[in-house]
N, C-alpha and C. Protein backbone atom coordinates (compact mmCIF):
# COMPACT_ATOMS: atom_id res chain seq x y z
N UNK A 1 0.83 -1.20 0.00
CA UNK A 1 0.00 0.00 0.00
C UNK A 1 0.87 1.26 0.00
N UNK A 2 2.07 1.43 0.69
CA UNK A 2 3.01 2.71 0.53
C UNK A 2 3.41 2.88 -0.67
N UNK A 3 3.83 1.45 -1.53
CA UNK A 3 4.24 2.13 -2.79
C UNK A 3 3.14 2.37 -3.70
N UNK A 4 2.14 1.88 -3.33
CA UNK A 4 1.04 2.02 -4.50
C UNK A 4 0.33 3.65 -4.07
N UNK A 5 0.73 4.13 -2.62
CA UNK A 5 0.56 5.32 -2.31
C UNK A 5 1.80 6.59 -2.38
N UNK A 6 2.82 6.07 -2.53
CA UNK A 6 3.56 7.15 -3.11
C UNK A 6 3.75 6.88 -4.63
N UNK A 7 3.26 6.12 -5.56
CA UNK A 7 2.82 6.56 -6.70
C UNK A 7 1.83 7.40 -7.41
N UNK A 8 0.88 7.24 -6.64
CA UNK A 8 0.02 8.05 -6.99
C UNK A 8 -0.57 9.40 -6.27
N UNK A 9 0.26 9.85 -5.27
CA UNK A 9 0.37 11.07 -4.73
C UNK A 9 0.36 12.10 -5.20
N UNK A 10 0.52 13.39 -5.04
CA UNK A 10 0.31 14.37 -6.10
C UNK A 10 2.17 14.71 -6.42
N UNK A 11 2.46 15.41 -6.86
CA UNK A 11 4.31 15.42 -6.20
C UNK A 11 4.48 16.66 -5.63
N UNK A 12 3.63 17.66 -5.09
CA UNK A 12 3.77 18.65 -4.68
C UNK A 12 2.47 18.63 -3.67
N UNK A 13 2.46 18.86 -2.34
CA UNK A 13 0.90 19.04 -1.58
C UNK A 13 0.40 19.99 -2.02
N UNK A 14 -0.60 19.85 -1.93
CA UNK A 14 -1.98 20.86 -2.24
C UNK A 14 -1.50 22.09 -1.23
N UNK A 15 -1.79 23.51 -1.63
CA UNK A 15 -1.54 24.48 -0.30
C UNK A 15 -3.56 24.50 0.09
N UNK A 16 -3.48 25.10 1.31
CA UNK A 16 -5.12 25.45 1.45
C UNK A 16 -5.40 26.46 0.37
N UNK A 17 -4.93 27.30 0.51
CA UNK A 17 -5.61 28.28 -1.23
C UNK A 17 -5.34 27.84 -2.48
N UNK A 18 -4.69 26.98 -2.68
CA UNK A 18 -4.24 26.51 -4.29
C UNK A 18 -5.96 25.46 -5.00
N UNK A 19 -5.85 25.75 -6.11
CA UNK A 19 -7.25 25.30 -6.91
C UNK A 19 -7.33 23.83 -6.21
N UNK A 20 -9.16 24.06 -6.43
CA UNK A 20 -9.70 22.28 -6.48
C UNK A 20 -8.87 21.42 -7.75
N UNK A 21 -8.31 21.81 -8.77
CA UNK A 21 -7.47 20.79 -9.70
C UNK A 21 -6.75 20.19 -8.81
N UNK A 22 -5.58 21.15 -8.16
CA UNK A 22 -4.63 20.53 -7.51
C UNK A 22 -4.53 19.57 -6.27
N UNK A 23 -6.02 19.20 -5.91
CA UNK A 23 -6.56 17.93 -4.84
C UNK A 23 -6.34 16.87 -5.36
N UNK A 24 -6.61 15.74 -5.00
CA UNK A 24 -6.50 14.07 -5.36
C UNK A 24 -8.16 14.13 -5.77
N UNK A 25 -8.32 13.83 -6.81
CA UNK A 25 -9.19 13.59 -7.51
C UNK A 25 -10.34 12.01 -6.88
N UNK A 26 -11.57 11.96 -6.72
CA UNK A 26 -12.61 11.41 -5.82
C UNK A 26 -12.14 10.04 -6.03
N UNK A 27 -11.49 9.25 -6.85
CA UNK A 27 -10.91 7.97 -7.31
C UNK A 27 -10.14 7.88 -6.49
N UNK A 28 -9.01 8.78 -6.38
CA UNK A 28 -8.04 8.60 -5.10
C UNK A 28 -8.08 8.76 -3.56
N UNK A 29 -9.36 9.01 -3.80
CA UNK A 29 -10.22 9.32 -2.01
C UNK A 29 -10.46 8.22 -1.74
N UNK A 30 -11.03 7.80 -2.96
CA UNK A 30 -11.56 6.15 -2.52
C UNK A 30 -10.54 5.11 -2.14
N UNK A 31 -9.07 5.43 -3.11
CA UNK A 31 -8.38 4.44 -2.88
C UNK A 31 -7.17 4.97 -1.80
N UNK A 32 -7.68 6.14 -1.28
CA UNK A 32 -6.22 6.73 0.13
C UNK A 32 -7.45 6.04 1.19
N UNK A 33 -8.24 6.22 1.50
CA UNK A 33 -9.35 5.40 2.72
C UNK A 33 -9.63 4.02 2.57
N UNK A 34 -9.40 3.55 1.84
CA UNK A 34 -9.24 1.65 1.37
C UNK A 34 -7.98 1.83 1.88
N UNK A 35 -6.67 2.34 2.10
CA UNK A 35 -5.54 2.25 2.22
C UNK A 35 -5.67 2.75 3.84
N UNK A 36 -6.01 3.96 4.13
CA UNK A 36 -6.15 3.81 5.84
C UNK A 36 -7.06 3.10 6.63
N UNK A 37 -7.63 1.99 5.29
CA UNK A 37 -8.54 1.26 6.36
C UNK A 37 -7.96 -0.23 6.52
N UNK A 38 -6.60 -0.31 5.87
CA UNK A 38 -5.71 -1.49 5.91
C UNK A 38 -4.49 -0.81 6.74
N UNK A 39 -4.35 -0.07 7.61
CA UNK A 39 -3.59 0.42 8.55
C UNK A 39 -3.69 -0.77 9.30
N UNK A 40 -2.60 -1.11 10.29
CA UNK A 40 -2.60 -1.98 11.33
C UNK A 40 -3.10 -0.80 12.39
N UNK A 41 -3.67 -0.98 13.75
CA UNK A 41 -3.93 -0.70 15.16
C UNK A 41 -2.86 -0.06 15.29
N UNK A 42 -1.64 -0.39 15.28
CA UNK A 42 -0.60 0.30 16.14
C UNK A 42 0.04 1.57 15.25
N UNK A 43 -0.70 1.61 13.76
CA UNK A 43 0.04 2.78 12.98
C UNK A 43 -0.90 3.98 12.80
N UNK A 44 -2.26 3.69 13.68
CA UNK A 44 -3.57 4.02 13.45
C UNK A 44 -2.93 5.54 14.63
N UNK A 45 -3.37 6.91 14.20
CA UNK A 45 -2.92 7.85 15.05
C UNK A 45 -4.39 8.44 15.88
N UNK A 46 -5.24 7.60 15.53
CA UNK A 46 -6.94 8.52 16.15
C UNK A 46 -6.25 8.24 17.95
N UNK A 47 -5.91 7.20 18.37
CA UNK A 47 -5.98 7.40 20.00
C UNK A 47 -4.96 8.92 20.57
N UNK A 48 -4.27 9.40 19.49
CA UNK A 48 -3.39 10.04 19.91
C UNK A 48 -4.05 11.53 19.51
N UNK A 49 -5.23 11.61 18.87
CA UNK A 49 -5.33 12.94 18.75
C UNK A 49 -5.84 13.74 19.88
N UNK A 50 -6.36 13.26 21.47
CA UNK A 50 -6.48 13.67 22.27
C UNK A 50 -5.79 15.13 22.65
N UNK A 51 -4.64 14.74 22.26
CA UNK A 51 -3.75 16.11 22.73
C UNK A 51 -3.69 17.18 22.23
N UNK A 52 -3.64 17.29 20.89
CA UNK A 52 -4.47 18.05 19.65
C UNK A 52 -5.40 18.60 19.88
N UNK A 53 -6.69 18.04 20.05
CA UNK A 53 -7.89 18.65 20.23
C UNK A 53 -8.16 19.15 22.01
N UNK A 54 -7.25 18.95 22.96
CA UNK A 54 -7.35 19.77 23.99
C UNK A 54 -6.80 20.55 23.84
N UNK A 55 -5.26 21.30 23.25
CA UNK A 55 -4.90 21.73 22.72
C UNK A 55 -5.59 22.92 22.07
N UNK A 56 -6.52 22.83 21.17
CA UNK A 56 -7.50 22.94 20.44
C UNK A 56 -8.40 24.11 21.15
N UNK A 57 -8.79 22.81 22.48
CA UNK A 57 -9.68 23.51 23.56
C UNK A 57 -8.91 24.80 24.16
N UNK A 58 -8.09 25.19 24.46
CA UNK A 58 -7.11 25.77 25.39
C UNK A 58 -7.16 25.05 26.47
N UNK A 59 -7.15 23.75 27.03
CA UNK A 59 -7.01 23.38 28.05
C UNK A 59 -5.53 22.61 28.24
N UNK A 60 -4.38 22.47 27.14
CA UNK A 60 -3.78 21.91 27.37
C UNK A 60 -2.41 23.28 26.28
N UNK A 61 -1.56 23.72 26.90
CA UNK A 61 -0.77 24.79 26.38
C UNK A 61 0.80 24.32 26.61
N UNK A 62 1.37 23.22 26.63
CA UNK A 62 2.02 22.67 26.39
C UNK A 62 2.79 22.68 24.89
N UNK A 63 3.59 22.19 24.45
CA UNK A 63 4.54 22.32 23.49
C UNK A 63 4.05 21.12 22.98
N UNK A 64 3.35 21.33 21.78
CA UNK A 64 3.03 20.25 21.08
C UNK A 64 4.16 19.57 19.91
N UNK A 65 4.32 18.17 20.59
CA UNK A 65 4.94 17.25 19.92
C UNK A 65 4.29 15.95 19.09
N UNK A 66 4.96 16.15 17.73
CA UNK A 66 4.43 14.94 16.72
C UNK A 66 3.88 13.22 17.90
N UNK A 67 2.94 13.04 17.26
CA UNK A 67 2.47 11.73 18.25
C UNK A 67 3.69 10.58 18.06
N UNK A 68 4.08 10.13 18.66
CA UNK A 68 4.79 8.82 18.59
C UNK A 68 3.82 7.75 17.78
N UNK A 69 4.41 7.46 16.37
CA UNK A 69 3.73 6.72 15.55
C UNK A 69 5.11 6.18 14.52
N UNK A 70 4.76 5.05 14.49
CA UNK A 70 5.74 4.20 13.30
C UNK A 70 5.03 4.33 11.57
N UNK A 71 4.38 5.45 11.56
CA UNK A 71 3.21 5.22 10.20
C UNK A 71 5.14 6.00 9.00
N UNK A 72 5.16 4.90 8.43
CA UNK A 72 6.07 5.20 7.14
C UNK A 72 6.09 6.66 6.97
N UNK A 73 7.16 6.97 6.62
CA UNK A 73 7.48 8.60 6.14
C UNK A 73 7.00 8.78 4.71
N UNK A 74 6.99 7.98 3.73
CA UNK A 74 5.98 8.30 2.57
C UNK A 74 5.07 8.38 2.71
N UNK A 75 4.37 8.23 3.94
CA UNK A 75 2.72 7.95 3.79
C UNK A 75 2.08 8.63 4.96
N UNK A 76 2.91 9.75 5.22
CA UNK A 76 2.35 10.30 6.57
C UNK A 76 1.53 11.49 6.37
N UNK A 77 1.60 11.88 4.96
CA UNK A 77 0.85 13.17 4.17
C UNK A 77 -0.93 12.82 3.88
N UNK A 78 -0.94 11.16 3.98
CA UNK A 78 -1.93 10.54 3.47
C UNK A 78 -3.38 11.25 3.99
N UNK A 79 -3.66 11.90 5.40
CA UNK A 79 -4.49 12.50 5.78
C UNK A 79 -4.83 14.09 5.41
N UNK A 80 -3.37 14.69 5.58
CA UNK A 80 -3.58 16.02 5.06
C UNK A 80 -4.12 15.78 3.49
N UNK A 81 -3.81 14.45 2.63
CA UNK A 81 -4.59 15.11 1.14
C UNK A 81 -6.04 14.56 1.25
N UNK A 82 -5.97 13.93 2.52
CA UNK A 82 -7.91 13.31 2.40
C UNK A 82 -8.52 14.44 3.11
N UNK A 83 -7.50 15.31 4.07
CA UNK A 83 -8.64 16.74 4.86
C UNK A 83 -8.40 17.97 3.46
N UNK A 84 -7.63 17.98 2.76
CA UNK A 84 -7.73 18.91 1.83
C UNK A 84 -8.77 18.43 0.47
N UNK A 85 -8.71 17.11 0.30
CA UNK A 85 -10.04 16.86 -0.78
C UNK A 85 -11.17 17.44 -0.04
N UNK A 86 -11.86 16.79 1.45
CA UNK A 86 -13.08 17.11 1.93
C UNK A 86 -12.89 18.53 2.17
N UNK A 87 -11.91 18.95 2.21
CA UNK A 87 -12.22 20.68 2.57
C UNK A 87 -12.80 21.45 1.07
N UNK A 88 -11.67 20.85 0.27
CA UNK A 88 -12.24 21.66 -1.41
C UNK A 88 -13.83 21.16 -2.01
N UNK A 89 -13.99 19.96 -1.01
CA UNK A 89 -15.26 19.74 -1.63
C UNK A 89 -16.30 20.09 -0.53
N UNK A 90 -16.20 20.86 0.36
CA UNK A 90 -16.68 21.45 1.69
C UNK A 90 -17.82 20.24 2.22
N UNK A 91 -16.84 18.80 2.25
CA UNK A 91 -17.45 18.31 3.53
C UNK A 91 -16.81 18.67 4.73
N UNK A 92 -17.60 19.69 5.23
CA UNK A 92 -16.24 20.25 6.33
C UNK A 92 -16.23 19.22 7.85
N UNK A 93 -17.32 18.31 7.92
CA UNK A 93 -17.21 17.62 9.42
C UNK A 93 -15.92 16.55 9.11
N UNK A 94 -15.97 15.87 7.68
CA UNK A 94 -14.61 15.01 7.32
C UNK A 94 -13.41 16.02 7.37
N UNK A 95 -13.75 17.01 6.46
CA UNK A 95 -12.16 17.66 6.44
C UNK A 95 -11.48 18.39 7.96
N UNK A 96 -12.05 18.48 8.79
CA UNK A 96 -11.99 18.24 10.27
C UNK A 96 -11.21 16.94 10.81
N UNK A 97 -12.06 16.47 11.05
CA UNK A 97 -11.82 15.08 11.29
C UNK A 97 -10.15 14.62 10.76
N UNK A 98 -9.80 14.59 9.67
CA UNK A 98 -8.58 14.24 8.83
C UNK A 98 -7.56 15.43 9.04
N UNK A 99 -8.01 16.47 9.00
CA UNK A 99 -7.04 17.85 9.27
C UNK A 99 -6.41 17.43 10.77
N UNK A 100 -7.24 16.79 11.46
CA UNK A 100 -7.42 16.42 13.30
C UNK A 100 -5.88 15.30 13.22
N UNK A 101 -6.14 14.58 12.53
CA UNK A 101 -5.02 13.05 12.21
C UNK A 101 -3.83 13.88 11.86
N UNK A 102 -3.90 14.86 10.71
CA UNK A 102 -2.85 14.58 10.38
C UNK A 102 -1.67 15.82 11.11
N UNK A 103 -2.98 16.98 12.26
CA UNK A 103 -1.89 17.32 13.23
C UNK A 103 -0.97 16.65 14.61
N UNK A 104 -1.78 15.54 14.21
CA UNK A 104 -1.33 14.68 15.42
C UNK A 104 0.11 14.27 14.83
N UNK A 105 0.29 13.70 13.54
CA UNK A 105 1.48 13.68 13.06
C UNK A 105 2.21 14.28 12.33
N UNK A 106 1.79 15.50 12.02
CA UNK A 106 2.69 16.95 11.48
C UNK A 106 1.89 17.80 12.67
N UNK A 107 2.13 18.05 13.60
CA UNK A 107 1.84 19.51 14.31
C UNK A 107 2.40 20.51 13.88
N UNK A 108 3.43 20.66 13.21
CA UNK A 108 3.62 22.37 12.59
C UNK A 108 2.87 22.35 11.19
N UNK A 109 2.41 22.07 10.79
CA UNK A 109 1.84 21.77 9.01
C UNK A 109 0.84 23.05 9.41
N UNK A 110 1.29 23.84 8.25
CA UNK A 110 0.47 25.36 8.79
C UNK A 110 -0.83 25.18 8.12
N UNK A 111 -0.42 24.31 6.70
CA UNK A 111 -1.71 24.61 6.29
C UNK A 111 -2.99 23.39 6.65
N UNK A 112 -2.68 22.32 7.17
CA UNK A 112 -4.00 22.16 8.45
C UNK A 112 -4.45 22.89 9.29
N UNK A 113 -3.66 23.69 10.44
CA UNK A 113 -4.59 24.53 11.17
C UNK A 113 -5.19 25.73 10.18
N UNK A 114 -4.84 26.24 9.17
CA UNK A 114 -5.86 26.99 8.57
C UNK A 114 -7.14 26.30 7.79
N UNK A 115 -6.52 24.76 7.55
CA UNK A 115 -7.67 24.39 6.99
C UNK A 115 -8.76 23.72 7.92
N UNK A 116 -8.55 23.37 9.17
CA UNK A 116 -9.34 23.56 10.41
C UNK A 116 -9.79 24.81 11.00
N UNK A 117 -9.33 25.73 10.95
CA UNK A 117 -9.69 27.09 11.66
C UNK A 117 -10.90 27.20 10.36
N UNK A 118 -10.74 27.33 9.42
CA UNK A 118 -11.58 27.58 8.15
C UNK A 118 -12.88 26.83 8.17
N UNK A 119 -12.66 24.99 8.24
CA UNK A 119 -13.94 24.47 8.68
C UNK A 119 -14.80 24.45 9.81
N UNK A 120 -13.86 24.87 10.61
CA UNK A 120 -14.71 25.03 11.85
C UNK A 120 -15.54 26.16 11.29
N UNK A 121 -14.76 27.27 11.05
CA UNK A 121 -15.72 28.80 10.74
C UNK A 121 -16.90 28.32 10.01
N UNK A 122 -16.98 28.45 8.96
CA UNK A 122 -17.86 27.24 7.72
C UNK A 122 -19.08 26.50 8.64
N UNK A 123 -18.47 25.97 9.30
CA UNK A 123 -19.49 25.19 10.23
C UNK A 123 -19.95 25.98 11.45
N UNK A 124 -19.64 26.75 11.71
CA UNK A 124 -20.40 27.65 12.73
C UNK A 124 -21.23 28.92 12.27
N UNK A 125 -20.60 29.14 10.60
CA UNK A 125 -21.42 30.09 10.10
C UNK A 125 -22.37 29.32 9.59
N UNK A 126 -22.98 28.20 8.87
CA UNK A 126 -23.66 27.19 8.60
C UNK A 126 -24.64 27.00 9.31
N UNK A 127 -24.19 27.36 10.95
CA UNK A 127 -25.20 27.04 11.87
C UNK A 127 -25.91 28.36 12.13
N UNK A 128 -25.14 29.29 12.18
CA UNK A 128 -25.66 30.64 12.44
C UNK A 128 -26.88 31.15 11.47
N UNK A 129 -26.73 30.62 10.28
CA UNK A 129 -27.28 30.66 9.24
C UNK A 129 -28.66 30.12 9.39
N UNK A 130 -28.48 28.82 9.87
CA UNK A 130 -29.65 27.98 10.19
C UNK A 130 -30.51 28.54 10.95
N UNK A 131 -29.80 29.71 12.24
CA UNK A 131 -30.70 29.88 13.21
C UNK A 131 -31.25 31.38 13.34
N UNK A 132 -31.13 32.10 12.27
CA UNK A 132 -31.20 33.08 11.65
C UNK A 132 -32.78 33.31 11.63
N UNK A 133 -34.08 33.36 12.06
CA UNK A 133 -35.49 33.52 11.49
C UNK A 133 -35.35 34.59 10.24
N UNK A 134 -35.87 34.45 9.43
CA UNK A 134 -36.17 34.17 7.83
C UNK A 134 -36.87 35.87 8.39
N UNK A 135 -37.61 36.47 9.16
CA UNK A 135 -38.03 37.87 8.96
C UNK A 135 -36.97 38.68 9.62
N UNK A 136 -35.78 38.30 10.40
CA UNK A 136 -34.59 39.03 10.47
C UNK A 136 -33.71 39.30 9.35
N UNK A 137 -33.18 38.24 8.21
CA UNK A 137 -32.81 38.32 7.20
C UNK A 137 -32.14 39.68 6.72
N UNK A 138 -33.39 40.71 6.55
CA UNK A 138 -33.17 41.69 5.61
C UNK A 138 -32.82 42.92 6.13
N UNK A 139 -32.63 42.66 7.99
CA UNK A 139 -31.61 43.84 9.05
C UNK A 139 -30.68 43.59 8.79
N UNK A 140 -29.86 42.07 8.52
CA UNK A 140 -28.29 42.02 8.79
C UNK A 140 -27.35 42.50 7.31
């Protein structure tokens, strides 16, 4: 699965502002999540994002360090291009979620926390939106 995933990688990451072209195209979504779903348990980084997302919270202000994980160095990008597909295609609760993984194992990767700071926004304006009554509308 690493080499069949650093073949078909992009050869440059996506930045958060660079075009929807430059994402992994919905074929390769399918086949980067068939590929993290043949992860073994112990290369799997979800138990470790705890620290991240307190972090997150401000409850934890500590010096954040990469999670202790054996996941291959070719294949450690594999989340940032599955939170940057769901972000360009604004599923923003996935591109969350995956932006979440892959600070657990790049914590300086700038352009996840903007592409989390961004879905979160998205999703709180989404909601704001929702809760908006329809005869306020035409004050704001």
């Amino acid at each position: 699965a690493v080499q069949a995933f650093d073949l078909y990688k992009p050869e440059c990451l996506p930045e958060i502002n660079s075009y929807k072209l430059d994402s992994i195209t919905a074929d390769l979504e399918q086949f980067f999540l068939k590929i993290v779903a043949l992860m073994p348990n112990e290369l799997d980084p979800t138990p470790a994002t705890t620290k991240i997302l307190e972090f997150i919270k401000g409850n934890d202000f500590e010096t954040l360090e990469p999670a202790h994980t054996s996941l291959p160095y070719k294949i450690r990008c594999i989340f940032y291009l599955l939170a940057d597909y769901y972000f360009k295609n604004r599923d923003f609760s996935k591109a969350i979620k995956y932006y979440t993984l892959d600070l657990t194992i790049s914590p300086t990767r700038f352009d996840s926390w903007a592409g989390m700071a961004l879905s979160k926004a998205s999703k709180i304006e989404t909601r704001l939106n929702g809760l908006i009554p329809l005869k306020y509308v035409n004050l704001i």
